[in-house]
C-alpha atoms as a PDB file:
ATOM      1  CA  UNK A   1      38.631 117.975  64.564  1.00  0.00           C
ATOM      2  CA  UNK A   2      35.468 119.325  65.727  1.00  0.00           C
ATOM      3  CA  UNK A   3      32.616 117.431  63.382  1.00  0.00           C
ATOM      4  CA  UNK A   4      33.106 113.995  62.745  1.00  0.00           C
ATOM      5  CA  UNK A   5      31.386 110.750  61.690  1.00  0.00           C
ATOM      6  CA  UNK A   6      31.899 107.254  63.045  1.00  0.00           C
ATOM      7  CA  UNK A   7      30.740 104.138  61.818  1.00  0.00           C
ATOM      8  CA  UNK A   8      29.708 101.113  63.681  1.00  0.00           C
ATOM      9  CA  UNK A   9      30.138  98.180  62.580  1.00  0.00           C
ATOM     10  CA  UNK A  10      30.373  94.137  62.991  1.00  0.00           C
ATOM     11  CA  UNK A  11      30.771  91.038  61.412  1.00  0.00           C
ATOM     12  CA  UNK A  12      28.155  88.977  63.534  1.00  0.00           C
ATOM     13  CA  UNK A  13      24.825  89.214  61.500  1.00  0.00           C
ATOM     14  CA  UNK A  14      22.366  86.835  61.710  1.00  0.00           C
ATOM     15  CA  UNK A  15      20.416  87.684  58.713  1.00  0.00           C
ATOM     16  CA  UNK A  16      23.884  88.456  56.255  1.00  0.00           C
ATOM     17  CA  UNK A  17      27.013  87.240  58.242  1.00  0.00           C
ATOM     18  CA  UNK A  18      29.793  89.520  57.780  1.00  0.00           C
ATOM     19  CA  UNK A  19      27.797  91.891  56.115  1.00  0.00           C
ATOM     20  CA  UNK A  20      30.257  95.282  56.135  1.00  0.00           C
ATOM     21  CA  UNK A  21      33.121  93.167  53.973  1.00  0.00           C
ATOM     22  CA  UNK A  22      30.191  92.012  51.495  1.00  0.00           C
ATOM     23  CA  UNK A  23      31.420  92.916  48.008  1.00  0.00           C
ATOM     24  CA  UNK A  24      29.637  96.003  45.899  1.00  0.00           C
ATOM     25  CA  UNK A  25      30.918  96.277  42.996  1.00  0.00           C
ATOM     26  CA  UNK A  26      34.545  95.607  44.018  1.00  0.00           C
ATOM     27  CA  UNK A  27      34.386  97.198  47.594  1.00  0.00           C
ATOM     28  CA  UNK A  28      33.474  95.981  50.563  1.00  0.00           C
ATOM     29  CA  UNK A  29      29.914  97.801  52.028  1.00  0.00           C
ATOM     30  CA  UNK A  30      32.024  99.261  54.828  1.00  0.00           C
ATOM     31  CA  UNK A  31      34.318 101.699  51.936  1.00  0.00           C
ATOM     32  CA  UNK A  32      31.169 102.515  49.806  1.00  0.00           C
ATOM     33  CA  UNK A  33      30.144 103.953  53.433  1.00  0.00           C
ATOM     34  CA  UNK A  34      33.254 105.712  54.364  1.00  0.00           C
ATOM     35  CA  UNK A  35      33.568 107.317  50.938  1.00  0.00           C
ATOM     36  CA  UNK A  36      29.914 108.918  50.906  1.00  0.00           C
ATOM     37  CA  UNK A  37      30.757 110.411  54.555  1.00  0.00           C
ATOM     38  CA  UNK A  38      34.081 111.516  53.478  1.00  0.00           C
ATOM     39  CA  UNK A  39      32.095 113.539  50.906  1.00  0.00           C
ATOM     40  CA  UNK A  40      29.556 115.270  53.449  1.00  0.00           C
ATOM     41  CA  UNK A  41      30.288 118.947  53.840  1.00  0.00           C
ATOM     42  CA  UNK A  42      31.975 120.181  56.940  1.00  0.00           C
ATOM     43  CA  UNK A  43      33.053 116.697  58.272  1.00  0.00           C
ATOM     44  CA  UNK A  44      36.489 116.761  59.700  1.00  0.00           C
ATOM     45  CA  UNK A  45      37.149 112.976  60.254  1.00  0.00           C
ATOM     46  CA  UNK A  46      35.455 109.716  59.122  1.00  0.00           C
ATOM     47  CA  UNK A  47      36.187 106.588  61.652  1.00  0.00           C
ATOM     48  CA  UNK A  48      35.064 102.494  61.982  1.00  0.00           C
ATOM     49  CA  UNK A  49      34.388 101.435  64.936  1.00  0.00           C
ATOM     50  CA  UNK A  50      34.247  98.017  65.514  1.00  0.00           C
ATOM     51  CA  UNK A  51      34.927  94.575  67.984  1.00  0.00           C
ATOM     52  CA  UNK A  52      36.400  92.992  64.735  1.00  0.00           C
ATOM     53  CA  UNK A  53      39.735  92.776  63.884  1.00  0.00           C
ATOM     54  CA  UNK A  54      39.234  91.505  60.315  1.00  0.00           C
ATOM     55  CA  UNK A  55      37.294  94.806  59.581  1.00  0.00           C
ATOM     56  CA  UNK A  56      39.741  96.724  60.699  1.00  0.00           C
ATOM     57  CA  UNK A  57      42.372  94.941  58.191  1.00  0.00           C
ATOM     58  CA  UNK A  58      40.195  95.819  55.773  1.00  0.00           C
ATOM     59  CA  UNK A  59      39.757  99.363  56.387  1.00  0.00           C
ATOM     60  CA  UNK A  60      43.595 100.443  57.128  1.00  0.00           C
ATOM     61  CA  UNK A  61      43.784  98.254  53.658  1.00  0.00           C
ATOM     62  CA  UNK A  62      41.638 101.386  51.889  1.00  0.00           C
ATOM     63  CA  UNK A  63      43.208 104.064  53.502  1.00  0.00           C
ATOM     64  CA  UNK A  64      40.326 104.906  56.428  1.00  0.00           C
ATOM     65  CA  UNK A  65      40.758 104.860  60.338  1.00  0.00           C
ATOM     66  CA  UNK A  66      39.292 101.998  62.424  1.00  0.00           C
ATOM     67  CA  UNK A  67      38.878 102.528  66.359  1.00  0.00           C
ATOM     68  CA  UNK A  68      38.691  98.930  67.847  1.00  0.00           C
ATOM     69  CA  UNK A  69      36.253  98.788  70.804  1.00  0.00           C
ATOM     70  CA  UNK A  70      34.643  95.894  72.994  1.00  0.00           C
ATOM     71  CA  UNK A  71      32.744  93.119  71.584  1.00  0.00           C
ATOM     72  CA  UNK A  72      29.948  93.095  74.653  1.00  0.00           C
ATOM     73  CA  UNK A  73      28.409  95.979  74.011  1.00  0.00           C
ATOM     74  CA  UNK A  74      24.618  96.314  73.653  1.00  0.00           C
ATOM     75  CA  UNK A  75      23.550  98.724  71.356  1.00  0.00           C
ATOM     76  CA  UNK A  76      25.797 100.792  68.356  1.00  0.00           C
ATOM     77  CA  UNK A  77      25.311 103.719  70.630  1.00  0.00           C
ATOM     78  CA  UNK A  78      27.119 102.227  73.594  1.00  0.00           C
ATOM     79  CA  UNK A  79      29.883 101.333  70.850  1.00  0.00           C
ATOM     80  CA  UNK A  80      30.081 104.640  69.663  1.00  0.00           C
ATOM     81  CA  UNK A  81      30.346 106.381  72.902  1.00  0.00           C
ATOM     82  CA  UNK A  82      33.490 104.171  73.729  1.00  0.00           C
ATOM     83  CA  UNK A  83      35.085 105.334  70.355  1.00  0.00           C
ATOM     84  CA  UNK A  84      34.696 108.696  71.310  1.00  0.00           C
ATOM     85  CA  UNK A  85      36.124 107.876  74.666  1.00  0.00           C
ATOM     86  CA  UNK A  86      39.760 107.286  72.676  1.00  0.00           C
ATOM     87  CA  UNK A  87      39.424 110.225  70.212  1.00  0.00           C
ATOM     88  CA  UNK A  88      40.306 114.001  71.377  1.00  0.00           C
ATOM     89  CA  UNK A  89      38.506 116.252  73.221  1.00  0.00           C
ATOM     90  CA  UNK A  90      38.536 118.181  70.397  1.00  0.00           C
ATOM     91  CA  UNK A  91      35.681 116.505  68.916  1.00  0.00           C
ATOM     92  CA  UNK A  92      32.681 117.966  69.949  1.00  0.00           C
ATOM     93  CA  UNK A  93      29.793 116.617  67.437  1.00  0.00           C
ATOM     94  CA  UNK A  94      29.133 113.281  66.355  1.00  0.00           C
ATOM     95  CA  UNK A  95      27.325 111.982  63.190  1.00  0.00           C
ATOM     96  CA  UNK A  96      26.274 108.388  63.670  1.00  0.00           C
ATOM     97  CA  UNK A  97      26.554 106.705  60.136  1.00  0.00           C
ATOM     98  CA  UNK A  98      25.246 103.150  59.967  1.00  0.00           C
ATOM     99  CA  UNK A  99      28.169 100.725  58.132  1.00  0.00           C
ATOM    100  CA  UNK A 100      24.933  98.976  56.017  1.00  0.00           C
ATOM    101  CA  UNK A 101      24.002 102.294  54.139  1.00  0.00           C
ATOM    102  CA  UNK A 102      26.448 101.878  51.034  1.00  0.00           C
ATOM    103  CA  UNK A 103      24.098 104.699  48.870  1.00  0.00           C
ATOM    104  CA  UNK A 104      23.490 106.866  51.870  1.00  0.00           C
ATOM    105  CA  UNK A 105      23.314 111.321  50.815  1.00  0.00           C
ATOM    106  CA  UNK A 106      26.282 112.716  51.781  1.00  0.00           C
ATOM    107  CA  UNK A 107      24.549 115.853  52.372  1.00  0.00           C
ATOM    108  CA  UNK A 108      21.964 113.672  54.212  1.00  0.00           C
ATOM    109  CA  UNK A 109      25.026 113.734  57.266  1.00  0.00           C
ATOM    110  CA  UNK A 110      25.798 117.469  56.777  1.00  0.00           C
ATOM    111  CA  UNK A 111      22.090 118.312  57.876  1.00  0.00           C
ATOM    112  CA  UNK A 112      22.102 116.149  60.284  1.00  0.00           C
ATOM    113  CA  UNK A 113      25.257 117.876  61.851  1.00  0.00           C
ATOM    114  CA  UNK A 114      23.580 121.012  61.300  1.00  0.00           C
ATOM    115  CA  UNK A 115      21.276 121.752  63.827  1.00  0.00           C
ATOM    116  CA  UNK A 116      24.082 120.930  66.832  1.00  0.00           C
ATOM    117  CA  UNK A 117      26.311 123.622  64.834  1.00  0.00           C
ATOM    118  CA  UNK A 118      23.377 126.256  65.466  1.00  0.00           C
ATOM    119  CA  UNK A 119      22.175 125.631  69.162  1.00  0.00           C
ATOM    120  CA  UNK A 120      24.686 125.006  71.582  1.00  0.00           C
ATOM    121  CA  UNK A 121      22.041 123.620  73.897  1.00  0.00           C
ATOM    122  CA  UNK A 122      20.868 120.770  71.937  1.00  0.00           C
ATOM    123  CA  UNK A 123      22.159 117.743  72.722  1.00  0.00           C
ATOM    124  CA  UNK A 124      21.085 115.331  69.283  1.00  0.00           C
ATOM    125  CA  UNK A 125      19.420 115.112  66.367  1.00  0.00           C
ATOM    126  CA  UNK A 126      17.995 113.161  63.918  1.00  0.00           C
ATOM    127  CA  UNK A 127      16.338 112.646  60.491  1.00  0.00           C
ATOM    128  CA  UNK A 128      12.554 111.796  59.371  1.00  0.00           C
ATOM    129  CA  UNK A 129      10.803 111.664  55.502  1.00  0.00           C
ATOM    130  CA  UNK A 130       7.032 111.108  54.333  1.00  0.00           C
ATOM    131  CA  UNK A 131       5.950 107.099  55.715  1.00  0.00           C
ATOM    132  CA  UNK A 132       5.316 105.099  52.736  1.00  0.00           C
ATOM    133  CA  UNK A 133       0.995 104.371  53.270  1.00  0.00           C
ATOM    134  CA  UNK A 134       1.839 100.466  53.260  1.00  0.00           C
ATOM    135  CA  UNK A 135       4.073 100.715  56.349  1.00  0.00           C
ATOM    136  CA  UNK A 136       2.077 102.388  58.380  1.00  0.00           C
ATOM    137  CA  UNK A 137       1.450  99.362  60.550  1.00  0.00           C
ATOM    138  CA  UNK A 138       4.888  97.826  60.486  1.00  0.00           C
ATOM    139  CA  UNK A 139       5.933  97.821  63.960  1.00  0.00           C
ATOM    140  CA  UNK A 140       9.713  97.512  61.949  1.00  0.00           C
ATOM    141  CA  UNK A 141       9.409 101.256  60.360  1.00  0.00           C
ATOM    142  CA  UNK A 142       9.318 103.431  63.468  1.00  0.00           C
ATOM    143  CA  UNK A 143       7.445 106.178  63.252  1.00  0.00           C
ATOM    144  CA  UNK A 144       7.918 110.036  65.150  1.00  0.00           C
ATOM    145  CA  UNK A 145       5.546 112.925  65.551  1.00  0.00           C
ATOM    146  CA  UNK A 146       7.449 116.076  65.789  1.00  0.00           C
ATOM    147  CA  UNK A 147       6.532 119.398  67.717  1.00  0.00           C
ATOM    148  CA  UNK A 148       5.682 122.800  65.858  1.00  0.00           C
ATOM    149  CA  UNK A 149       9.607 123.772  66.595  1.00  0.00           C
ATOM    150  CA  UNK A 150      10.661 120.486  64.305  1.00  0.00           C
ATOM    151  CA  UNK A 151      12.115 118.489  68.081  1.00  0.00           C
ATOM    152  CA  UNK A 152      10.600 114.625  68.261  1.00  0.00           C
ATOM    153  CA  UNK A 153       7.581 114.060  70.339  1.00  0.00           C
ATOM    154  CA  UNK A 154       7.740 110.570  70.628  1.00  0.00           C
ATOM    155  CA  UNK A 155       8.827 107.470  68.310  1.00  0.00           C
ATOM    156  CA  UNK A 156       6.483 104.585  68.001  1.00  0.00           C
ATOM    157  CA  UNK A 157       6.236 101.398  66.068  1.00  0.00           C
ATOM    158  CA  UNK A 158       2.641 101.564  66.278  1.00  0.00           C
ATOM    159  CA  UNK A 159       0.534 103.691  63.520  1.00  0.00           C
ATOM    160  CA  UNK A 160       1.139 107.593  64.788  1.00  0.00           C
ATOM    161  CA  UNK A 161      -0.596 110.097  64.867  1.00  0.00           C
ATOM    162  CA  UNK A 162      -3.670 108.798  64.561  1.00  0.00           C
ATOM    163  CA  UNK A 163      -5.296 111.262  62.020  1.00  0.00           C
ATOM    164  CA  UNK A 164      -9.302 111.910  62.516  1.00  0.00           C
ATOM    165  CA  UNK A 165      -9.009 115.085  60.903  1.00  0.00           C
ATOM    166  CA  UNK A 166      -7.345 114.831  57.322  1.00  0.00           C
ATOM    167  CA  UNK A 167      -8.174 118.321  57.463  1.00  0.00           C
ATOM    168  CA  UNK A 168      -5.178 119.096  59.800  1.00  0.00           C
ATOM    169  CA  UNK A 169      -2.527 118.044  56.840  1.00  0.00           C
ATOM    170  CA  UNK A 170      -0.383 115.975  59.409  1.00  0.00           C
ATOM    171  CA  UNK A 171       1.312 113.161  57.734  1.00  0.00           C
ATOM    172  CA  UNK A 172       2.948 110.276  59.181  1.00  0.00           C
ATOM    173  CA  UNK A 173       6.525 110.598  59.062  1.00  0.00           C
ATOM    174  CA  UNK A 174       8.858 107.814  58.961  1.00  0.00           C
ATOM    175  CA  UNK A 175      12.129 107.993  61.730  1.00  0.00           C
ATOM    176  CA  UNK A 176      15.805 107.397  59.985  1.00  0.00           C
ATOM    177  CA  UNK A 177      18.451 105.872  61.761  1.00  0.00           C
ATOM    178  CA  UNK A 178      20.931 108.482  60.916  1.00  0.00           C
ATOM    179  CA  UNK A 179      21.672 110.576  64.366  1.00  0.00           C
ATOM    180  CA  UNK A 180      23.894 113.373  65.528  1.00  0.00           C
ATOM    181  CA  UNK A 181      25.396 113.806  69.341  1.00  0.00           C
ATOM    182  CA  UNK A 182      27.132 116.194  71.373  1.00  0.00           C
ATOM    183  CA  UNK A 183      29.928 114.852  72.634  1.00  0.00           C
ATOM    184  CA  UNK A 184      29.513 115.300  76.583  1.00  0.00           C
ATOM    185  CA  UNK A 185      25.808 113.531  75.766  1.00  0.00           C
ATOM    186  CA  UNK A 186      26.974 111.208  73.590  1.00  0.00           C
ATOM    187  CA  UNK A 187      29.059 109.774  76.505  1.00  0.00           C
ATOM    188  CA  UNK A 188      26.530 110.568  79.505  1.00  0.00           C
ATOM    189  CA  UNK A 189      23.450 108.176  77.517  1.00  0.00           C
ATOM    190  CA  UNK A 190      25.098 104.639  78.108  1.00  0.00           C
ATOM    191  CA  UNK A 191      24.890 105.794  82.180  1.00  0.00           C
ATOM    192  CA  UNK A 192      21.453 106.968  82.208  1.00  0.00           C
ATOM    193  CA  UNK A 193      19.081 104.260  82.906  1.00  0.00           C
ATOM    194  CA  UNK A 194      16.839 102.569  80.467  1.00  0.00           C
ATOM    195  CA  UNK A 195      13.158 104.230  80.923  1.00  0.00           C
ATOM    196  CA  UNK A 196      10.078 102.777  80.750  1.00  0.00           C
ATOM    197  CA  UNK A 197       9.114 103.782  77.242  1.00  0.00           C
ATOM    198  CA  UNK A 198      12.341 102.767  76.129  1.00  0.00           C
ATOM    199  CA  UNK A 199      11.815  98.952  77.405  1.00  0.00           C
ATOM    200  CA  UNK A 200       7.736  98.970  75.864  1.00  0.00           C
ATOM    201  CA  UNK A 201       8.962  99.990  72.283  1.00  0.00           C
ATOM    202  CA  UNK A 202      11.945  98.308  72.812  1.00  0.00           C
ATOM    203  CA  UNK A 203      13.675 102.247  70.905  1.00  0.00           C
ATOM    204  CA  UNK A 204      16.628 102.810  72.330  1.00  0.00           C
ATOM    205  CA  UNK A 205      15.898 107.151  71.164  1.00  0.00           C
ATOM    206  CA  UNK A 206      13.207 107.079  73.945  1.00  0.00           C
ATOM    207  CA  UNK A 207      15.455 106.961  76.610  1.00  0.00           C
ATOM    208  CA  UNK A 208      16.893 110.217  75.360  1.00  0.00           C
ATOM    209  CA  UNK A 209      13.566 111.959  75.393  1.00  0.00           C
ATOM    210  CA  UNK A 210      12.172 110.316  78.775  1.00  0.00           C
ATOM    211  CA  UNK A 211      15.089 111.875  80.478  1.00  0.00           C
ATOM    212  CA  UNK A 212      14.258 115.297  79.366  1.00  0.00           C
ATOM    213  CA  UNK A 213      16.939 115.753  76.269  1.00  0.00           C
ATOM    214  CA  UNK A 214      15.510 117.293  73.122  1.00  0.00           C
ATOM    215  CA  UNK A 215      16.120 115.477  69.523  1.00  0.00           C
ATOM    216  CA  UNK A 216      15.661 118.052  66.969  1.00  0.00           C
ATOM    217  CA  UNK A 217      14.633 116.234  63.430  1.00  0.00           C
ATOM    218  CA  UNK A 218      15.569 117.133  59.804  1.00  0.00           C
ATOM    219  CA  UNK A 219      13.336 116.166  56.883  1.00  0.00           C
ATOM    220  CA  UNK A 220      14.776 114.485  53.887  1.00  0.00           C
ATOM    221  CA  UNK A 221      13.124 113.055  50.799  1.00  0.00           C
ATOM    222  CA  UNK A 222      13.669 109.032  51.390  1.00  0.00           C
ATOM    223  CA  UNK A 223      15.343 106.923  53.585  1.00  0.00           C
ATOM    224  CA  UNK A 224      18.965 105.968  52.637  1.00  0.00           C
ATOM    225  CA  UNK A 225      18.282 101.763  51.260  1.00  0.00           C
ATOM    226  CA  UNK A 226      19.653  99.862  54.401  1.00  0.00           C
ATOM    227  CA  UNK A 227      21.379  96.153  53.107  1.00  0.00           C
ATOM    228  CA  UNK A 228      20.004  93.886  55.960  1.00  0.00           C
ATOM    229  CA  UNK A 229      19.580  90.638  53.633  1.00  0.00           C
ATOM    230  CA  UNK A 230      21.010  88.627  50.482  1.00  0.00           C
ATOM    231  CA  UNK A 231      18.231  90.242  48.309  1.00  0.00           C
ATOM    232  CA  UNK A 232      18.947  93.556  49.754  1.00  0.00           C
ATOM    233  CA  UNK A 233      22.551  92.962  48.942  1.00  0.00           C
ATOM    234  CA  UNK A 234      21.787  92.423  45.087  1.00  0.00           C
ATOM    235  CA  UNK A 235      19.001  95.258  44.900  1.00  0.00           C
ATOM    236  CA  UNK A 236      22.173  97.438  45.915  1.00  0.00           C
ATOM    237  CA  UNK A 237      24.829  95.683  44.070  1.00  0.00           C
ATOM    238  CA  UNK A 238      22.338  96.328  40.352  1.00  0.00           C
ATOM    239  CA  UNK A 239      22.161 100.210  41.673  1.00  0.00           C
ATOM    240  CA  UNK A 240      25.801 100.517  41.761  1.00  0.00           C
ATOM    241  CA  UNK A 241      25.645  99.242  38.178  1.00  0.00           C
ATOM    242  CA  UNK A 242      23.392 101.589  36.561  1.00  0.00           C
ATOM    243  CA  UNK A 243      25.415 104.315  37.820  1.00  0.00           C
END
């Protein structure tokens, strides 16, 4: 295996307790995930990683793979760096697939994986699309400003970039959770210490760019619909319907 994708996930939710066994359609969230990354191009292996044994009953139950890792940890990164810990060193690229993304693009991962595939030196990547005007000043939709060679600038939650000249044609772009690591960087971030920037935004990506990595970003359309609450949960469960 040399590209693969793992998927965090947990049953302790505060907003939708055990939110990756929630029924769609008759699957839990967690396969509707592991089925759309299955289908992404190039992808060698699909793995769950999770602190919950239940969840991984349920996933050897559909046929996937299910890495069981520490329930302390932090952040879905620090999770994911201890899966990769237990998998080979053969794996050398990383898509990070978020368990609550049951519609997410398949080819949406393959791009992701992309730019890691091309230049050796990157170290992780990432994926923007066009900012919807009425979130522009929801500290919850982060947004990122990217250089002239398409590598992130900075994330904010604040309102960025601040455009006085509409003339320049910059439009606020809107950051997607969806990220790609190297393997050896993937398992150097939980050590590096949290930066300033990091702690003010509270975005754990920051950290990554204060300590002089570069994050390149791929543009997509929209951002994959996230399930974070019981309405979300029926908005997606009607989708799966019409199709």
């Amino acid at each position: 295996m040399k590209t693969i994708v793992i998927i965090p996930a947990r049953l302790a939710a505060t907003r939708l307790p055990d939110k990756p066994l929630a029924d769609i359609c008759g699957k839990p969230m967690i396969q509707h995930v592991w089925e759309r990354a299955r289908e992404a191009y190039g992808i060698d292996g699909v793995f769950i990683a999770t602190p919950d044994q239940r969840i991984i009953d349920v996933v050897k139950g559909f046929g996937g793979e299910a890495i069981l890792t520490r329930a302390d940890h932090e952040t879905g990164t620090d999770r994911l760096a201890e899966a990769v810990s237990q998998l080979p060193e053969s794996v050398e690229i990383i898509v990070n697939v978020q368990g609550d993304e049951p519609r997410i693009d398949p080819k949406t991962i393959s791009a992701v994986a992309q730019p890691l595939l091309d230049d050796p030196q990157l170290a992780m990547a990432s994926a923007c699309c066009p900012l919807p005007p009425e979130r522009l000043t929801d500290p919850n939709a982060v947004k990122v400003v990217l250089a002239v060679s398409g590598d992130a600038l900075y994330f904010s939650r604040a309102p960025i970039p601040f455009v006085r000249d509409a003339r320049a044609g910059v439009a606020p772009r809107l950051h997607v959770g969806l990220y790609a690591y190297r393997r050896e960087f993937l398992l150097r971030f939980p050590t590096l210490p949290r930066t300033p920037l990091e702690r003010a935004e509270s975005l754990e990506q920051l950290r990554a760019i204060e300590s002089g990595y570069r994050i390149r970003m791929i543009e997509i359309e929209r951002a994959p619909s996230a399930v974070d609450t019981p309405e979300d949960l029926e908005r997606v469960r009607a989708l799966f319907l019409v199709d």
